[in-house]
Protein backbone atom coordinates (compact mmCIF):
# COMPACT_ATOMS: atom_id res chain seq x y z
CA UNK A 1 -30.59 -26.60 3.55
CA UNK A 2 -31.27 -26.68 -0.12
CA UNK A 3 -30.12 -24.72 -2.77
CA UNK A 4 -33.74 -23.49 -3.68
CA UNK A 5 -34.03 -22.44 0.18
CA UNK A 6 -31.00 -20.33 -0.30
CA UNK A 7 -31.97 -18.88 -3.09
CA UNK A 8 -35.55 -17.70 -1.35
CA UNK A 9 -33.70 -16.92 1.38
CA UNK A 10 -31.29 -14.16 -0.69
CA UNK A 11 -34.10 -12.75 -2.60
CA UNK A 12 -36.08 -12.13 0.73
CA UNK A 13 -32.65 -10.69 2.08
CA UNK A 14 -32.74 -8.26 -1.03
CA UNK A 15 -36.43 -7.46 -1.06
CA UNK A 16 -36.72 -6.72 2.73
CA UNK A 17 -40.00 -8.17 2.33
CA UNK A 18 -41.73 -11.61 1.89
CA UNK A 19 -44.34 -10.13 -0.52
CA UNK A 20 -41.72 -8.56 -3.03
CA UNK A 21 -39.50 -11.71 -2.93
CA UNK A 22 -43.14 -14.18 -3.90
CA UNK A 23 -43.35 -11.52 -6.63
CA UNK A 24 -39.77 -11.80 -8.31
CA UNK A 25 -39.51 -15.49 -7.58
CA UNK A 26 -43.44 -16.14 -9.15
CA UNK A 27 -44.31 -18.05 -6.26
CA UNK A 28 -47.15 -17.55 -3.77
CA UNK A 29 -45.98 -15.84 -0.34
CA UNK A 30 -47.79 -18.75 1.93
CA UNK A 31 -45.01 -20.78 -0.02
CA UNK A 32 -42.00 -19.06 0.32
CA UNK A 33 -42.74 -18.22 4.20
CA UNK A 34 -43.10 -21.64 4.81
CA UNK A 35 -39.98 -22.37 2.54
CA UNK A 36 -37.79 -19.80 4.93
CA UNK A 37 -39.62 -21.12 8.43
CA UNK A 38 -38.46 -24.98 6.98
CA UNK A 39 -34.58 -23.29 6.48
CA UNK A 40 -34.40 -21.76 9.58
CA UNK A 41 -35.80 -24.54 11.05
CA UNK A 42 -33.31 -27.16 9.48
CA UNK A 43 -30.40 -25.04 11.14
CA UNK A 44 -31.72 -23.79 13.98
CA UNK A 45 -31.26 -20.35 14.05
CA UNK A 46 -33.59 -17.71 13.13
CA UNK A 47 -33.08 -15.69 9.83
CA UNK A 48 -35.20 -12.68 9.63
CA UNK A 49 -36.73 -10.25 12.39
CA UNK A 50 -40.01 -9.62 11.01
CA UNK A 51 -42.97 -7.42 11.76
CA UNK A 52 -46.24 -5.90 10.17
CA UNK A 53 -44.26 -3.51 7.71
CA UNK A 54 -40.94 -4.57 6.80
CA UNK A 55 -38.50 -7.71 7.11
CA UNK A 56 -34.91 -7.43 8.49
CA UNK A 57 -32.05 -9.91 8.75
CA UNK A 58 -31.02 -11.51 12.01
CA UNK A 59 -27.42 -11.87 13.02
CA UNK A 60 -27.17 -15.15 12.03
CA UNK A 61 -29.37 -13.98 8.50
CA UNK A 62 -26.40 -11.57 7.94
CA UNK A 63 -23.54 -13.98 8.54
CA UNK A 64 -25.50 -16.45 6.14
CA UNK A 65 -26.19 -14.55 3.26
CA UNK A 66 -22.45 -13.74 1.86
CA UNK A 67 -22.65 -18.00 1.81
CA UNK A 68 -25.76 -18.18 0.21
CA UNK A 69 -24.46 -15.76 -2.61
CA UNK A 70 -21.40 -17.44 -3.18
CA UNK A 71 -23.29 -20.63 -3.31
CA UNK A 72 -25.84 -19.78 -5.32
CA UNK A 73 -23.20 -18.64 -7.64
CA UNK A 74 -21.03 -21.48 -8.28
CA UNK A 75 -24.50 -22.76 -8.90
CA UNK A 76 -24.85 -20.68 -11.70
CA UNK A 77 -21.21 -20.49 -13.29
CA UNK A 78 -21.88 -24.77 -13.09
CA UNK A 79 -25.04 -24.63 -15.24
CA UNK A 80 -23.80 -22.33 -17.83
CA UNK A 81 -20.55 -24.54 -18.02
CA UNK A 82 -22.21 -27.78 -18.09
CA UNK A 83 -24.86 -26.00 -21.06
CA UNK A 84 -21.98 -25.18 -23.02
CA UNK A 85 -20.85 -28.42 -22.98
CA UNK A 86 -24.40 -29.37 -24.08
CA UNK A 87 -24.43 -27.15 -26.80
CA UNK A 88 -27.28 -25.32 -25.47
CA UNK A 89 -26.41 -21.46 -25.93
CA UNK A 90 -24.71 -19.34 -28.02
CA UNK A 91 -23.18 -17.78 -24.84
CA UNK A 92 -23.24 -14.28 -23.54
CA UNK A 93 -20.75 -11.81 -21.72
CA UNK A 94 -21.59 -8.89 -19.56
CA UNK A 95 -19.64 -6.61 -19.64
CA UNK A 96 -18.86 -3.37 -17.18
CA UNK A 97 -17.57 -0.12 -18.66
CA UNK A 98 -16.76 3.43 -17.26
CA UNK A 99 -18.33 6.22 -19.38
CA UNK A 100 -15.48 7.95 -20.84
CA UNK A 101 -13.79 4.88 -22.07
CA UNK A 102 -17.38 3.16 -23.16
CA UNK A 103 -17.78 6.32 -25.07
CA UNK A 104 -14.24 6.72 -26.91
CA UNK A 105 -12.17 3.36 -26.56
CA UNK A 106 -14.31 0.74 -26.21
CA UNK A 107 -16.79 1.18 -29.60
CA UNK A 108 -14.73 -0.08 -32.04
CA UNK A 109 -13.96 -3.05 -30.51
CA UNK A 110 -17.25 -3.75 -28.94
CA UNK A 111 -17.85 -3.95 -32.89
CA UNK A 112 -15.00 -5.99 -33.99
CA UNK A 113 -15.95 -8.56 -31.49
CA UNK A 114 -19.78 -8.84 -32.48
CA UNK A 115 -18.25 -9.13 -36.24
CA UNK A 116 -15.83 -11.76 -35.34
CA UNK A 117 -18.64 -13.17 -33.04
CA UNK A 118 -22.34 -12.43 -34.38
CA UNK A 119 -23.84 -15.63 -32.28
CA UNK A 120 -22.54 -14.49 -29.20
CA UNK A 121 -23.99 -11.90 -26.89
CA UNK A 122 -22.87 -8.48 -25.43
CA UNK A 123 -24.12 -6.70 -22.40
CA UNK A 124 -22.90 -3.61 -21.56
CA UNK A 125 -22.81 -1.72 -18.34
CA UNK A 126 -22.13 1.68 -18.04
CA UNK A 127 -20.99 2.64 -14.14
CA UNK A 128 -18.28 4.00 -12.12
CA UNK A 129 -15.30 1.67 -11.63
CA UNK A 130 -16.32 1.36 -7.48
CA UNK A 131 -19.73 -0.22 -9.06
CA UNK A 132 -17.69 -2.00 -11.65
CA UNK A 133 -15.49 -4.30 -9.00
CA UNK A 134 -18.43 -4.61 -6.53
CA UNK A 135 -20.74 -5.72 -9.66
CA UNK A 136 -17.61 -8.26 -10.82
CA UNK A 137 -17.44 -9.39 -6.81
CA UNK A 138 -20.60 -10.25 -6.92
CA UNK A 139 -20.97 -12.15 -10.13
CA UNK A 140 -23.48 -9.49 -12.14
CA UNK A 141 -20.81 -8.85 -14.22
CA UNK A 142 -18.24 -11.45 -16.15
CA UNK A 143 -15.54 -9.09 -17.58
CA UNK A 144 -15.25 -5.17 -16.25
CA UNK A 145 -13.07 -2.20 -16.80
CA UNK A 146 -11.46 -0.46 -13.74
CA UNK A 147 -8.99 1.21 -12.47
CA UNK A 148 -5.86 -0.32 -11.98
CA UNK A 149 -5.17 0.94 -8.84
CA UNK A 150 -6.35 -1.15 -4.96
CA UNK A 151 -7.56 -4.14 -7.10
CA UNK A 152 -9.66 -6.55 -4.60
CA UNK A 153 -7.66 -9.84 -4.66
CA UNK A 154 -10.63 -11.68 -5.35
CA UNK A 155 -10.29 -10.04 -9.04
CA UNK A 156 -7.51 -10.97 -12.18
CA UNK A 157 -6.64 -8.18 -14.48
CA UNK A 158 -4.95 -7.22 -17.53
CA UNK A 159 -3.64 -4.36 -18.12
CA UNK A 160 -5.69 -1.92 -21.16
CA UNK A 161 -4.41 1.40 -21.60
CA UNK A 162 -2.33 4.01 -19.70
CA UNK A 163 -3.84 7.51 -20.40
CA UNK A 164 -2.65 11.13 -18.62
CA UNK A 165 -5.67 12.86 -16.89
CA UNK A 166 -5.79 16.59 -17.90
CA UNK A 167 -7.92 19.60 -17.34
CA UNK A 168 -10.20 20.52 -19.37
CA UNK A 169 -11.52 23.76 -20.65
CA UNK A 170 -13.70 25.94 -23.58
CA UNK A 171 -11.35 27.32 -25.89
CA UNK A 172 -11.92 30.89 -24.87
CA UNK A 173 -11.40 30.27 -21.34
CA UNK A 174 -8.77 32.49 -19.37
CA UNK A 175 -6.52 29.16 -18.75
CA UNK A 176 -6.77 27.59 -22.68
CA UNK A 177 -3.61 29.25 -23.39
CA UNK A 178 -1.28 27.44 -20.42
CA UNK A 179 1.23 25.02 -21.95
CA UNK A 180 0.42 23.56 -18.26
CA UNK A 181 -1.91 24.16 -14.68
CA UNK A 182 -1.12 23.46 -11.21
CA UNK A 183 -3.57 22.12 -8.95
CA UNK A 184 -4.15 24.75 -6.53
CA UNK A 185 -4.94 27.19 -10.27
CA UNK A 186 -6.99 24.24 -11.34
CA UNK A 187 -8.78 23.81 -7.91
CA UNK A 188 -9.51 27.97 -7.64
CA UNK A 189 -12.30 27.18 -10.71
CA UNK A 190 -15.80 26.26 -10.99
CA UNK A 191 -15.83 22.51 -11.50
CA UNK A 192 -18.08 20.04 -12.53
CA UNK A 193 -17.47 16.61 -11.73
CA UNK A 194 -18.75 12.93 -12.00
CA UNK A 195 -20.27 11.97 -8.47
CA UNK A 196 -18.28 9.06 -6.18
CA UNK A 197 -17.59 6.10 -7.98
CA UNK A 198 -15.40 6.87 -11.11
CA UNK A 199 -12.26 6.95 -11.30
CA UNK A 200 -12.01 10.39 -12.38
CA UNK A 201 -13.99 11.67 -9.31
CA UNK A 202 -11.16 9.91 -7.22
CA UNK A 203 -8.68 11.33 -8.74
CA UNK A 204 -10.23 14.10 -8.18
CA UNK A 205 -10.67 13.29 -4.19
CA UNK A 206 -7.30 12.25 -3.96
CA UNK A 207 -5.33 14.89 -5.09
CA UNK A 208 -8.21 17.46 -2.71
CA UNK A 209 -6.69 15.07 0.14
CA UNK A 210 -3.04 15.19 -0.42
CA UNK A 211 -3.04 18.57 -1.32
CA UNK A 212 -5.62 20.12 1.69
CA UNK A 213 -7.40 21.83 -0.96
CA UNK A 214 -11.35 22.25 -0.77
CA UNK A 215 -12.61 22.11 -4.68
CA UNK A 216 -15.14 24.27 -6.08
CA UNK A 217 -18.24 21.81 -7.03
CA UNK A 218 -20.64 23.95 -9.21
CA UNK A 219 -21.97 20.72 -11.01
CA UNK A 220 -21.92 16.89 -10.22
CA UNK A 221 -23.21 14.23 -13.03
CA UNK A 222 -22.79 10.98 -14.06
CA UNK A 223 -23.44 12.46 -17.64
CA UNK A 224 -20.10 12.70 -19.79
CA UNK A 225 -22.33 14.37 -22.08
CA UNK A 226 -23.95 17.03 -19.99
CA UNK A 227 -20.37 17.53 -18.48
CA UNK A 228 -18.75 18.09 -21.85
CA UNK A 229 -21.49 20.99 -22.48
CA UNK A 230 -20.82 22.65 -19.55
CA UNK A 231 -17.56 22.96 -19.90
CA UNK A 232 -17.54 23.90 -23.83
CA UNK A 233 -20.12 26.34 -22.89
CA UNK A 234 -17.89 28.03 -20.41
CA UNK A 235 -19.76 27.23 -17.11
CA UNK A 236 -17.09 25.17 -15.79
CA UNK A 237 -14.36 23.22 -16.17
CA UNK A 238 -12.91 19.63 -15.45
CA UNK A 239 -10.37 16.59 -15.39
CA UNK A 240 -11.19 13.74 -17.83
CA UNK A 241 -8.64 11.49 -19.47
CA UNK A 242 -6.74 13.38 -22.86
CA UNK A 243 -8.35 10.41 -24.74
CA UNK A 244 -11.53 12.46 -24.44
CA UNK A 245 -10.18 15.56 -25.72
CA UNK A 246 -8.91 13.97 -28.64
CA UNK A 247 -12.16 13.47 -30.23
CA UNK A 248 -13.77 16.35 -28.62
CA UNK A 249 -14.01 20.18 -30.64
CA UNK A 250 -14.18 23.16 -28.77
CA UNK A 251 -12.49 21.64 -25.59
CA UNK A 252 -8.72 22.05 -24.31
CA UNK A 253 -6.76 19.88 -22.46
CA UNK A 254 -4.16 21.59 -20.52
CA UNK A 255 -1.85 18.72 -18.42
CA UNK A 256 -0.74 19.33 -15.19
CA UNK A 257 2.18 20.49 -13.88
CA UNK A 258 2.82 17.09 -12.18
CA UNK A 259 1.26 15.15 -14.79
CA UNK A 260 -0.98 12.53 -13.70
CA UNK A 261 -1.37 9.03 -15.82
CA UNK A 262 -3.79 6.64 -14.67
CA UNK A 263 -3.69 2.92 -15.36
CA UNK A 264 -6.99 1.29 -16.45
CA UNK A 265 -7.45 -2.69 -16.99
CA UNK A 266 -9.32 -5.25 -17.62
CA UNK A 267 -10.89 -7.57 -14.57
CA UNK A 268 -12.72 -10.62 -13.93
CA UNK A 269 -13.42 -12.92 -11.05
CA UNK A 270 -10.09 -14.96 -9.80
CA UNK A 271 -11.87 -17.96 -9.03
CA UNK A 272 -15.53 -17.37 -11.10
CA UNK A 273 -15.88 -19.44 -13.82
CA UNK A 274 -15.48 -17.95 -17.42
CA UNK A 275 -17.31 -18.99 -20.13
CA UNK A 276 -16.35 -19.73 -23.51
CA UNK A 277 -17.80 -16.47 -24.82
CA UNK A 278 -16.10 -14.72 -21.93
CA UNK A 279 -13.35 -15.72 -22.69
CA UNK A 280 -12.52 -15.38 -26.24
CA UNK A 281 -14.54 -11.47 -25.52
CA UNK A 282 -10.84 -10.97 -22.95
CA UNK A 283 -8.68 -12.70 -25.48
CA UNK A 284 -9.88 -10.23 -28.30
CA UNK A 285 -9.71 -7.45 -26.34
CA UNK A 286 -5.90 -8.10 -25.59
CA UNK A 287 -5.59 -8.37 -29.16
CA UNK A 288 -6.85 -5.49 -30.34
CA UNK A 289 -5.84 -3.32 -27.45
């Protein structure tokens, strides 16, 4: 097998079908089936189970394709290294960021760097921190921001900020005037919540699990926007780091009785290469912190 052959084979893995994988990869479909029939063939084993609508991976295709992506990666960090070597690019870094700390940490230095740095490239990725480690895993991203807590081995980090999560609410709701909230008062409200994925939704989980409590979800987003009119509008409230609040009018943050910090950092691959722009973008960042 051939690195071309394993890169076929991935895309046809992702696409599910020979005629969307000839698309991406601008090649004609007679080409790339005979391209996958020549893999399989040069191992022995068949790859896909195909049919008239839709293409599905074998066994053997499934135990394959976490090889072919690690592969084709190294591939890829090799190429960039060797073109920096060469002079070739200016470099770029991709970069994964969770709303609430794209939207209120993360600005100003996203702008010192690109003044330090105007050649150099930035990317950024707004998702939940679950998306954020998978994305890093599997090389889409080079630097991300996560949650410091169950951080896959495969990942290095450095630590970014520590920040308390509180509730939030309008300034005429019933609770604004609490010095403090438990979480059974907390849980007894309408709530609107990011959806699976950020951190704050598993805090959110978490404490629903210790505590055998069943929240009330009147509103789930992945807009900290939408969220932050909802609850300054009186609809609802929620939990969001006190970062947010901060630069936030008409909200209140009310901490809870057991106050709850969360630790957020900085990740990359262990073992993935960095580049040159990668790297000075996690050196700044530590910095400037």
């Amino acid at each position: 097998m051939d690195v071309r052959q394993l890169r076929y084979f991935a895309c046809v893995a992702e696409q599910m079908s020979f005629t969307r994988a000839a698309r991406k990869l601008h090649i004609a479909q007679p080409a790339l089936s005979i391209a996958i029939k020549k893999l399989e063939s040069s191992i022995g084993l068949n790859l896909f189970d195909r049919n008239e609508r839709q293409v599905h991976l074998t066994y053997e295709g499934k135990l394959l394709l976490p090889h072919a992506h690690r592969i084709l990666q190294m591939m890829e960090d090799a190429n960039t290294e060797m073109a920096e070597l060469r002079g070739l690019q200016k470099g770029e870094v991709r970069v994964g960021v969770p709303g609430m700390l794209g939207s209120y940490f993360f600005p100003s230095i996203l702008m010192g760097f690109k003044s330090q740095y105007p050649d150099l490239k930035l990317s950024v990725v707004e998702a939940g921190t679950q998306s954020i480690r998978q994305m890093l895993l599997d090389g889409e991203l080079d630097v991300g921001v996560i949650h410091s807590k169950d951080v896959p081995a495969a990942l290095d980090t450095s630590h970014l900020i520590t920040s308390q999560m509180v509730a939030v609410t309008s300034t005429d709701h019933p609770l604004a005037t609490r010095s403090s909230i438990s979480f059974e008062s907390f849980f007894d409200e309408e709530l609107v919540m990011f959806k699976k994925g950020y951190f704050h939704r598993e805090f959110i989980d978490q404490i629903c699990a210790t505590h055998k409590i069943s929240p009330h979800l009147s509103f789930e987003t992945n807009l900290l926007a939408m969220i932050l009119n909802i609850v300054r509008h009186g609809f609802a409230i929620t939990a969001l780091l006190e970062l947010v609040t901060e630069h936030e009018p008409g909200l209140v943050a009310i901490p809870f009785d057991e106050p709850v910090t969360l630790d957020i950092s900085m990740a990359w691959r262990k073992h993935g290469y960095l580049s040159l722009a990668d790297r000075a973008f996690i050196d700044f960042v530590q910095q400037n912190k």
